[in-house]
N, C-alpha and C. Protein backbone atom coordinates (compact mmCIF):
# COMPACT_ATOMS: atom_id res chain seq x y z
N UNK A 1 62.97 163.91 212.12
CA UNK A 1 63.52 162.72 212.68
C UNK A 1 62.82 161.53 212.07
N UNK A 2 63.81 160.67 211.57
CA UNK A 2 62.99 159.28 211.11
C UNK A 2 63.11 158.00 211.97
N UNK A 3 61.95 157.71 211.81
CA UNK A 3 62.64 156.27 212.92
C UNK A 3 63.10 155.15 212.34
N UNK A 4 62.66 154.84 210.84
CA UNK A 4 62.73 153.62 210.17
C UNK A 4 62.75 152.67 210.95
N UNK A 5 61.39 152.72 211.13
CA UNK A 5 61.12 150.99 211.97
C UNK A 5 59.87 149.97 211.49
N UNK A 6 59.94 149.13 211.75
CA UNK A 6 59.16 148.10 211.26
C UNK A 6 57.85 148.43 211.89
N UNK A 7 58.06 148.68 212.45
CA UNK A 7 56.97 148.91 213.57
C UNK A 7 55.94 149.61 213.12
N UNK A 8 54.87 149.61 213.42
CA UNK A 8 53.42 150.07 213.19
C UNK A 8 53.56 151.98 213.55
N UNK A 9 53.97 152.11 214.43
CA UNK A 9 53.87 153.29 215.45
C UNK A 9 55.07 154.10 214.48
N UNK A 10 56.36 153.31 214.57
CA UNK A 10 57.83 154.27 214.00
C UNK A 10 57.36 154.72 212.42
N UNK A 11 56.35 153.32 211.35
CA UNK A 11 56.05 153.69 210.04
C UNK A 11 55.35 155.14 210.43
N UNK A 12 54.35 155.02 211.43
CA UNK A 12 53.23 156.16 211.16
C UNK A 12 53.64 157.86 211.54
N UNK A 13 54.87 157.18 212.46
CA UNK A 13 55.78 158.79 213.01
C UNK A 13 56.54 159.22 211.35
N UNK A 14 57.04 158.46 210.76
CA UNK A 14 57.73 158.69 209.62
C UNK A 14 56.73 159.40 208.32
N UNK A 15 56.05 158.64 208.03
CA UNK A 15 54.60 159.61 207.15
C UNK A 15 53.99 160.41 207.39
N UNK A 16 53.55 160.53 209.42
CA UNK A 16 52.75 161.73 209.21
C UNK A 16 53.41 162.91 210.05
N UNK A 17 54.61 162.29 211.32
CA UNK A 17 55.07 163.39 211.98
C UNK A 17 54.96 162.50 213.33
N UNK A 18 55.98 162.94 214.10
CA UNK A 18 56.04 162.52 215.62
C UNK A 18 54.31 163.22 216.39
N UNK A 19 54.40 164.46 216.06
CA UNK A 19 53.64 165.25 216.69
C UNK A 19 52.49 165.09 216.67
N UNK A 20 52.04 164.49 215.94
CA UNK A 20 50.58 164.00 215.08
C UNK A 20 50.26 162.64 215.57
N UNK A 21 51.06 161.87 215.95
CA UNK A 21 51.03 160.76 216.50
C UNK A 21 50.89 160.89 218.22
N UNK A 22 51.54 161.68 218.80
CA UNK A 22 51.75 162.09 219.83
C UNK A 22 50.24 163.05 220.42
N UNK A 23 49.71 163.74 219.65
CA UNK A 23 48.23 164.11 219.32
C UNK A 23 47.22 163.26 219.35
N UNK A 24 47.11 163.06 218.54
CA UNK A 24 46.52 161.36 218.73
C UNK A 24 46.37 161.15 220.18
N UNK A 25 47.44 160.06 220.22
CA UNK A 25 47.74 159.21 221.31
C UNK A 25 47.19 159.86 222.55
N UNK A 26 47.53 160.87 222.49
CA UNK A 26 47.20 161.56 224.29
C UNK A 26 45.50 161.90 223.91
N UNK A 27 45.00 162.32 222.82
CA UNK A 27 43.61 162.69 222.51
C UNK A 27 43.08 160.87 222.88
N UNK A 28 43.70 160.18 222.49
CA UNK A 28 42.59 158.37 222.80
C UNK A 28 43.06 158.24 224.05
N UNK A 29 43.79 158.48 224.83
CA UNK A 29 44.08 158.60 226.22
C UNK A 29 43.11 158.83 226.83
N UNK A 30 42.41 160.00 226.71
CA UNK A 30 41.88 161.16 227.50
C UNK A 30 40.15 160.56 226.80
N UNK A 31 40.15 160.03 225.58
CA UNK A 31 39.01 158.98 225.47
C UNK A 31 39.00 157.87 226.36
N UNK A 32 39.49 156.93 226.68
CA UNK A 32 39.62 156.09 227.64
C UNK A 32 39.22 156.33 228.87
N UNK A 33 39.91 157.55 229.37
CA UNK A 33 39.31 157.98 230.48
C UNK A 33 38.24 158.63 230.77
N UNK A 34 37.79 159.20 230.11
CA UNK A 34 36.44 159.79 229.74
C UNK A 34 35.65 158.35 229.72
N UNK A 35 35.85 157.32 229.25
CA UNK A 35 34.87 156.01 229.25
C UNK A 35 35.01 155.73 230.21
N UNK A 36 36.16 155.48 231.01
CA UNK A 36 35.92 154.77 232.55
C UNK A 36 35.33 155.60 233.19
N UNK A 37 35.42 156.86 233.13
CA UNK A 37 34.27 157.66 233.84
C UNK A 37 32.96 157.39 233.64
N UNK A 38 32.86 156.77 232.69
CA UNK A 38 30.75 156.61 232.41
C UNK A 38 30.98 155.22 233.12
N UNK A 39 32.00 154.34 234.29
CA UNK A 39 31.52 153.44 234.65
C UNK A 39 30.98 153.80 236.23
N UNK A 40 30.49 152.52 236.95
CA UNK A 40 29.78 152.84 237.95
C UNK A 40 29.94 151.52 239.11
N UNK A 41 29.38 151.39 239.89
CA UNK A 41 29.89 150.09 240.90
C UNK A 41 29.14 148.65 240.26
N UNK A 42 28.01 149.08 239.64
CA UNK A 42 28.06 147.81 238.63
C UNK A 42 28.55 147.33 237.44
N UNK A 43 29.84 147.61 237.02
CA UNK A 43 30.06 147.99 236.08
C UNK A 43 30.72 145.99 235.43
N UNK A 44 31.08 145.73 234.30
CA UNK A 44 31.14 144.40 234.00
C UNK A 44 32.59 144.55 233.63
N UNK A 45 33.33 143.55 233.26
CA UNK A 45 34.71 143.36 232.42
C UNK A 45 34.31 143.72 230.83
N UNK A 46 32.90 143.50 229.78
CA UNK A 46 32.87 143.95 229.04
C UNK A 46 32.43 145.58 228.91
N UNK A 47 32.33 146.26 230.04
CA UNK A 47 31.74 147.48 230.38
C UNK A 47 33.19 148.46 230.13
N UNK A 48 34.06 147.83 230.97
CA UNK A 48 35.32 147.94 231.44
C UNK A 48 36.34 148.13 229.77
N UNK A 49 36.08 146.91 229.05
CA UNK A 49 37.17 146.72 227.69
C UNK A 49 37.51 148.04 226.94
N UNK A 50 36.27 148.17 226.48
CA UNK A 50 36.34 149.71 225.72
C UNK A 50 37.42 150.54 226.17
N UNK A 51 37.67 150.95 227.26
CA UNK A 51 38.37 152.03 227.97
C UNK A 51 39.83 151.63 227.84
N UNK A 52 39.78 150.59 228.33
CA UNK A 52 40.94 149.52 228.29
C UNK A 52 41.33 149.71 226.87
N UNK A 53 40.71 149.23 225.92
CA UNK A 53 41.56 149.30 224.42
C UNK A 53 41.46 150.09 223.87
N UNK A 54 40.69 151.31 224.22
CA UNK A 54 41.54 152.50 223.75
C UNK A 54 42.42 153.52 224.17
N UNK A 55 42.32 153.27 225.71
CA UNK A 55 43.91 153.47 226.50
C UNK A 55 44.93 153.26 225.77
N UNK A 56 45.01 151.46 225.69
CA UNK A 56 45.92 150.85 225.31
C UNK A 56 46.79 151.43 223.83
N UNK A 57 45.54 151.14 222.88
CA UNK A 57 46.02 151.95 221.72
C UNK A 57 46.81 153.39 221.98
N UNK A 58 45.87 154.39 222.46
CA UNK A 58 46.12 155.93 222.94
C UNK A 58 47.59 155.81 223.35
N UNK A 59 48.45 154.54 224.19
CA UNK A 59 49.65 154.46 224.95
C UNK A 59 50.62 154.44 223.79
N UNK A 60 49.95 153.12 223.10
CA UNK A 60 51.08 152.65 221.81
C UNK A 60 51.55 153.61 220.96
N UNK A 61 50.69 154.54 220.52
CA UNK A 61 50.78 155.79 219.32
C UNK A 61 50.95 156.97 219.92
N UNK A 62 51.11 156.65 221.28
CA UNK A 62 52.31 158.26 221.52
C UNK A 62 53.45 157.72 222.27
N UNK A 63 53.87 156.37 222.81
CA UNK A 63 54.83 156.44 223.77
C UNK A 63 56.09 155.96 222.83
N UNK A 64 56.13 155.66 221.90
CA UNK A 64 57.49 155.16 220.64
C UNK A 64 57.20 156.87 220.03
N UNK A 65 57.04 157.40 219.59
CA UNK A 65 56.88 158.56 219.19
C UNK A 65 57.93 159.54 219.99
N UNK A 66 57.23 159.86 221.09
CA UNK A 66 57.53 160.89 222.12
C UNK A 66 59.38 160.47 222.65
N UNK A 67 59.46 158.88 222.98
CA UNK A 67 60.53 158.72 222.92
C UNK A 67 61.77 158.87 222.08
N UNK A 68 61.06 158.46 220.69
CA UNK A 68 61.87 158.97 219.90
C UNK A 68 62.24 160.23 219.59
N UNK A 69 61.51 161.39 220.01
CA UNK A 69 61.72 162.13 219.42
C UNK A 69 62.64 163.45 220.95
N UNK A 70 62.08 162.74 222.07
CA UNK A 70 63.11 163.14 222.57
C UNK A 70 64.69 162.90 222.87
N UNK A 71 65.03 162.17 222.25
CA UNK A 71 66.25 161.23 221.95
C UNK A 71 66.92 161.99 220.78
N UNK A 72 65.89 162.21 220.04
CA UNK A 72 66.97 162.72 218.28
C UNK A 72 67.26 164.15 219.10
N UNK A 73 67.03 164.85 220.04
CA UNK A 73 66.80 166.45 220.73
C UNK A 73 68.41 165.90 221.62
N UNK A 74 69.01 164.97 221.77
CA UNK A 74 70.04 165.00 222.89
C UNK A 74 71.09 164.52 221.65
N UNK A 75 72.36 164.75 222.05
CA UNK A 75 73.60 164.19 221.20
C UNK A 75 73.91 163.22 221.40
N UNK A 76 74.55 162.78 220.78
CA UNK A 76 74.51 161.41 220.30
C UNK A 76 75.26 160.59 221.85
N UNK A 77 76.75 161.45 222.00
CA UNK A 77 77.25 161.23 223.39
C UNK A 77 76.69 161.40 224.70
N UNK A 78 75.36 161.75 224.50
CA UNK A 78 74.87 161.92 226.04
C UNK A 78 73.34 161.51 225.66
N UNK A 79 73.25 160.28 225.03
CA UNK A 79 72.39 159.57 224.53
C UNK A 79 72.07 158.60 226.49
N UNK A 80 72.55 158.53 226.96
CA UNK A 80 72.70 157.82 228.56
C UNK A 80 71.59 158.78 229.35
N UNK A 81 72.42 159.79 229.41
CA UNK A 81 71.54 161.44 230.25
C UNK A 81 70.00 161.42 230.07
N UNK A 82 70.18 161.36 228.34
CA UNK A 82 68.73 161.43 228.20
C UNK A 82 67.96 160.47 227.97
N UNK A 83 68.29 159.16 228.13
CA UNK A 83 67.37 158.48 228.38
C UNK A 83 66.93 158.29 229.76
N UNK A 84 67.87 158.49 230.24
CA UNK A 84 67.67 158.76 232.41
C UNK A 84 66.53 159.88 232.14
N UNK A 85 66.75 161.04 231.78
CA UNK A 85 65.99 161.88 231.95
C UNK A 85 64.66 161.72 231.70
N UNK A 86 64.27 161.10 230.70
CA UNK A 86 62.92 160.83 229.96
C UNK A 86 62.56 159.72 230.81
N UNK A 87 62.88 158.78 231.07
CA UNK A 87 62.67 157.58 231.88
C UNK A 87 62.03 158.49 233.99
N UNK A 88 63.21 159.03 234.13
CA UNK A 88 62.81 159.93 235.91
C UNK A 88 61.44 160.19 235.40
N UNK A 89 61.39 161.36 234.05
CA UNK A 89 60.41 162.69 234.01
C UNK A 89 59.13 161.35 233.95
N UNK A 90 58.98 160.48 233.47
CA UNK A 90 58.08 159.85 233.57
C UNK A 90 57.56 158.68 234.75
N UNK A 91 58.74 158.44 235.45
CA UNK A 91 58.17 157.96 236.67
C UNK A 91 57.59 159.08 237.74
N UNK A 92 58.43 160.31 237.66
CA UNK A 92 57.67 161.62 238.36
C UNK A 92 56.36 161.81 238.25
N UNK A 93 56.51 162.03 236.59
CA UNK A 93 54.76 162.59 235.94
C UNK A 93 53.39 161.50 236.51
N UNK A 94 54.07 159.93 236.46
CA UNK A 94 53.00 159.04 236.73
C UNK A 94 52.71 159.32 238.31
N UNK A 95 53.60 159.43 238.97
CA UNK A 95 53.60 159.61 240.27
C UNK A 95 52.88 160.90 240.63
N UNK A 96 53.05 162.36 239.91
CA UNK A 96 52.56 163.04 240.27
C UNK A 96 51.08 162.98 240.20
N UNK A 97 51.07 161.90 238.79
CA UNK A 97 49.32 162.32 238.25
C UNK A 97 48.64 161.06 239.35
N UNK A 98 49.26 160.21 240.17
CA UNK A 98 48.13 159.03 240.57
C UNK A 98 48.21 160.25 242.17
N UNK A 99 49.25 160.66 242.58
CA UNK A 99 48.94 161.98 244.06
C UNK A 99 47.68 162.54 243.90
N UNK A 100 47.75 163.13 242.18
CA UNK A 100 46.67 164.05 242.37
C UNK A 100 45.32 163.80 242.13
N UNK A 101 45.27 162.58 241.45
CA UNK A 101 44.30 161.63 241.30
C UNK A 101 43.41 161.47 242.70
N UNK A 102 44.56 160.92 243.72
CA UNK A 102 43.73 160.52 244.51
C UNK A 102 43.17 161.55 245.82
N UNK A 103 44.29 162.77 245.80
CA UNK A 103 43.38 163.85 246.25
C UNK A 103 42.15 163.96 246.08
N UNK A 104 42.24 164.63 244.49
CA UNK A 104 40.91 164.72 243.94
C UNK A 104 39.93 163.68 244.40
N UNK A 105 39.84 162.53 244.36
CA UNK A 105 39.02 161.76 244.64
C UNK A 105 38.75 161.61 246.52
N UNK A 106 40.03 161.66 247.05
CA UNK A 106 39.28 161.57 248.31
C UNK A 106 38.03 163.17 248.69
N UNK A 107 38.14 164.28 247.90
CA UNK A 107 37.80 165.52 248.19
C UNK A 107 36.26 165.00 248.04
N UNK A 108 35.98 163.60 247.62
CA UNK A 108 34.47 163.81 247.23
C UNK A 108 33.83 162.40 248.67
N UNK A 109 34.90 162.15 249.35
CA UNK A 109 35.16 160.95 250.51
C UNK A 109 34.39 161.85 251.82
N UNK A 110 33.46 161.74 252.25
CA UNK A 110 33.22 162.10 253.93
C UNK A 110 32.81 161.53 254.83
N UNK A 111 32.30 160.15 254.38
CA UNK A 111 32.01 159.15 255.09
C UNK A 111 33.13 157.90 255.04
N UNK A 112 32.86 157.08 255.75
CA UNK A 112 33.68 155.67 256.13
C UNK A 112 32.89 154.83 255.03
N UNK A 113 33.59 153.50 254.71
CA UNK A 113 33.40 151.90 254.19
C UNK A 113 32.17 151.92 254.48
N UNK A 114 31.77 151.63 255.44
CA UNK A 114 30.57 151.08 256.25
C UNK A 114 29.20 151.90 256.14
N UNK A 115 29.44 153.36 255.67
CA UNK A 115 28.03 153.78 255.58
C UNK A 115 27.79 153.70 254.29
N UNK A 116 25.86 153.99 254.24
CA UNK A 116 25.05 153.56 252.81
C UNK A 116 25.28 154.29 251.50
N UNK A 117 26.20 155.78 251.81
CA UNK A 117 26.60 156.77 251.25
C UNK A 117 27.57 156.50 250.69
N UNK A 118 28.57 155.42 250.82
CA UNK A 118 30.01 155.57 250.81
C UNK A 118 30.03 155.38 249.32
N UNK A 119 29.22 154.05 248.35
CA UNK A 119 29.45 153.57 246.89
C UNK A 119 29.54 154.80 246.24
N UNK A 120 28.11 155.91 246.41
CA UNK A 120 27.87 157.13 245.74
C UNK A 120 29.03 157.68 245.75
N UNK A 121 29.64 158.04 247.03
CA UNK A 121 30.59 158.66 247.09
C UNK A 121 31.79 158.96 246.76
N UNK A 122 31.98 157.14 246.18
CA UNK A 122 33.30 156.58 245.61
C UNK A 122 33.19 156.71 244.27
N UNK A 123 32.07 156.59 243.75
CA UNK A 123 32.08 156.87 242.22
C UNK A 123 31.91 158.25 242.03
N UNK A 124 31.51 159.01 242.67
CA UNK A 124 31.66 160.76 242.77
C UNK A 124 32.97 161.09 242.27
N UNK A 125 34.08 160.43 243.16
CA UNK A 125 35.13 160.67 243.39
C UNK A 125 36.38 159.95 242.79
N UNK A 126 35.62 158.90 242.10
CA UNK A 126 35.97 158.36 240.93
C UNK A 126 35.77 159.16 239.83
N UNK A 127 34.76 159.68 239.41
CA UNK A 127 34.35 160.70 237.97
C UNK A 127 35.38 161.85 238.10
N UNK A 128 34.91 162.53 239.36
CA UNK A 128 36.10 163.76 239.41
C UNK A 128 37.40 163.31 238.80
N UNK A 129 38.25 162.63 239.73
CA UNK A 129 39.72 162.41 239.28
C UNK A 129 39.86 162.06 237.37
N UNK A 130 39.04 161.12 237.36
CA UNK A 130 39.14 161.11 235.89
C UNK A 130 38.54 161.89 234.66
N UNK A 131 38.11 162.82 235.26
CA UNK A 131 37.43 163.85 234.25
C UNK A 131 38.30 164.93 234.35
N UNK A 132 39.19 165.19 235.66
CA UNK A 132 40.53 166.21 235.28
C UNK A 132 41.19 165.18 234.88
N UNK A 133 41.72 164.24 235.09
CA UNK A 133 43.01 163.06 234.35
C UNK A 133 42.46 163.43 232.16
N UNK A 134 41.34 163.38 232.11
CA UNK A 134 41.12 163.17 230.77
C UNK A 134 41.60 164.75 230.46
N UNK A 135 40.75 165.86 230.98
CA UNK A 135 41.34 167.13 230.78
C UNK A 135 42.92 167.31 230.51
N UNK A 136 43.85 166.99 231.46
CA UNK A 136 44.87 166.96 231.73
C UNK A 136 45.76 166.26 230.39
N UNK A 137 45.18 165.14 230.15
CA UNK A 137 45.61 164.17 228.59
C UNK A 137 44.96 165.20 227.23
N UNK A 138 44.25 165.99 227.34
CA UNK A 138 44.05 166.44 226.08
C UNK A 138 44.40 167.78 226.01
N UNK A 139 44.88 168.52 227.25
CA UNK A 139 45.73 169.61 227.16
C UNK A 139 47.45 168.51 226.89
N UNK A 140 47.67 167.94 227.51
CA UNK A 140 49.03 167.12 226.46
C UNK A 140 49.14 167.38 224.96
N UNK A 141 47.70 166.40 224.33
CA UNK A 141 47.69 166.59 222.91
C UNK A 141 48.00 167.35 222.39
N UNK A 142 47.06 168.70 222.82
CA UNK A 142 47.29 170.06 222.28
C UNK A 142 48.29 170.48 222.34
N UNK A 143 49.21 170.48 223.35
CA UNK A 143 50.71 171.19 223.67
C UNK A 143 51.62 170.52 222.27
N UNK A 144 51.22 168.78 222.87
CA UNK A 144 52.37 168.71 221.74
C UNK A 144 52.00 168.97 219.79
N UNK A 145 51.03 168.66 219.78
CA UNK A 145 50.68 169.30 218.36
C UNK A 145 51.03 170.96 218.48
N UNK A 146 51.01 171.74 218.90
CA UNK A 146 51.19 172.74 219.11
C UNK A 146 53.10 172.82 219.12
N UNK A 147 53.89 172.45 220.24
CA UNK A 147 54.73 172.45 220.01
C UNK A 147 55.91 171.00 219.47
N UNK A 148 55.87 170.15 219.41
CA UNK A 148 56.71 169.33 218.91
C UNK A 148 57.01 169.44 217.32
N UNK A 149 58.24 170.04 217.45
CA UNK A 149 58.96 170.02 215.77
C UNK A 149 59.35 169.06 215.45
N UNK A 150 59.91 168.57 213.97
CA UNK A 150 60.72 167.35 213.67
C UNK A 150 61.92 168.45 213.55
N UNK A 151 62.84 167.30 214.20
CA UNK A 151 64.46 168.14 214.34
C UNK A 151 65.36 166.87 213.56
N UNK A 152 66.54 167.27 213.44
CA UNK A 152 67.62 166.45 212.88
C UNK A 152 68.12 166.26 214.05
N UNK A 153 68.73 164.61 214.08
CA UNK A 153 68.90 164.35 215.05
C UNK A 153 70.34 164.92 215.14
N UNK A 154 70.62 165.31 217.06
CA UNK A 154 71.24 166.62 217.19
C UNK A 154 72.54 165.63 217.27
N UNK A 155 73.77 166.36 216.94
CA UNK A 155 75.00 165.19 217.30
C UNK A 155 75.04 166.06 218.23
N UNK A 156 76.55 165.46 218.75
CA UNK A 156 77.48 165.76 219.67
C UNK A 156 78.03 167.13 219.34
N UNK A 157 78.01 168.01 220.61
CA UNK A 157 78.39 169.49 219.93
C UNK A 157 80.18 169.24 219.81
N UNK A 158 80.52 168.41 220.61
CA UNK A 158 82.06 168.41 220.24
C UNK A 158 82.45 166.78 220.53
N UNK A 159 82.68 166.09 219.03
CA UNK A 159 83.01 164.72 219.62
C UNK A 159 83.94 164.82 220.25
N UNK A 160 84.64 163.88 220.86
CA UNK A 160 85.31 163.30 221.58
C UNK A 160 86.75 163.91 220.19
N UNK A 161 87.93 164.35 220.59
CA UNK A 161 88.63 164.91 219.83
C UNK A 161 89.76 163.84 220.14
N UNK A 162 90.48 163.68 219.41
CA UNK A 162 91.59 162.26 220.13
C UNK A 162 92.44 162.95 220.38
N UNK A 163 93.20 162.39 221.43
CA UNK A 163 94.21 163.51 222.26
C UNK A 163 95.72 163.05 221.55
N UNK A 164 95.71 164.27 221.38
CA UNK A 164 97.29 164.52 220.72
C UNK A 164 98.55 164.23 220.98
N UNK A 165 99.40 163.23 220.79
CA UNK A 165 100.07 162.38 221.33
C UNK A 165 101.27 162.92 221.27
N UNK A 166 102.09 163.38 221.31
CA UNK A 166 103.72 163.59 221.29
C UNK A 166 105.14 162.77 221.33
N UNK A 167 105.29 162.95 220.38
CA UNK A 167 106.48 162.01 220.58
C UNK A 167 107.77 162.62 220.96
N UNK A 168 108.29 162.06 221.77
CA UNK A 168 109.56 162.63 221.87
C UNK A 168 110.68 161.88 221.97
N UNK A 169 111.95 162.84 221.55
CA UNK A 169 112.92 162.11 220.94
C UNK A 169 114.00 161.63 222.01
N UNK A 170 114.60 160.71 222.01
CA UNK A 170 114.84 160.54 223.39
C UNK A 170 116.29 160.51 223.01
């Protein structure tokens, strides 16, 4: 699949592979989060950046990728379906991953606001969630380096056939 795009992300899917990009991306993901994990309740806005811009990056170099390449996988006529689909699967996935996020994190919660325990507790439970969240982003990587092919983009298994008109003689 080619994207021919101007774009930074579509050039780099075109030279090296959707999948490779998509690798990447979820591998600097799962860096990011791994850095916000080394933060703590004193932590600064320049403490903070790092994580932040390589999130950010990690987002850019797999989310034009991944889209594209689940798009060239649907026909051309049900180009609608699958962008619904990819669009749900990802409000689900975010939704599922901030649920389990915050499980995880309350599991490390046994005290209230108010006691001397609670900061420890919150950054406990802060590290947890994001040390499976980073796990979780670099089993991604792997899957999709592992499985994402470049495909031709798929048409329509049966266009639209024009309906056969009859004339009759009157």
């Amino acid at each position: 699949m080619r994207c021919a795009s101007t774009k930074p992300s579509g050039r780099l899917a075109d030279r090296f592979g959707a999948r490779w990009l998509m690798g990447l991306g979820m591998t600097l993901v799962a860096l990011s989060l791994l850095l916000f994990a080394r933060l703590d309740a004193n932590a600064t806005f320049w403490s903070i950046l790092p994580g932040l811009l390589v999130g950010g990056l990690g987002m850019a170099v797999t989310m034009a990728p991944t889209t594209a390449t689940a798009m060239a996988s649907v026909p051309v006529d049900k180009a609608g379906v699958g962008s619904a689909v990819i669009n749900s699967a990802r409000q689900i996935g975010g939704s599922t991953g901030i649920a389990v996020m915050g499980a995880l994190f309350a599991t490390e919660l046994t005290v209230g606001p108010t006691d001397p325990r609670y900061p420890g507790q919150f950054v406990a439970g802060y590290h947890l969630a994001l040390h499976v969240a980073a796990a979780v982003a670099l089993a991604g990587a792997i899957v999709a380096v592992l499985t994402v092919r470049r495909l031709p983009h798929a048409e329509a298994h049966e266009m639209a056939e024009p309906v056969a008109t009859t004339t009759r003689a009157d």
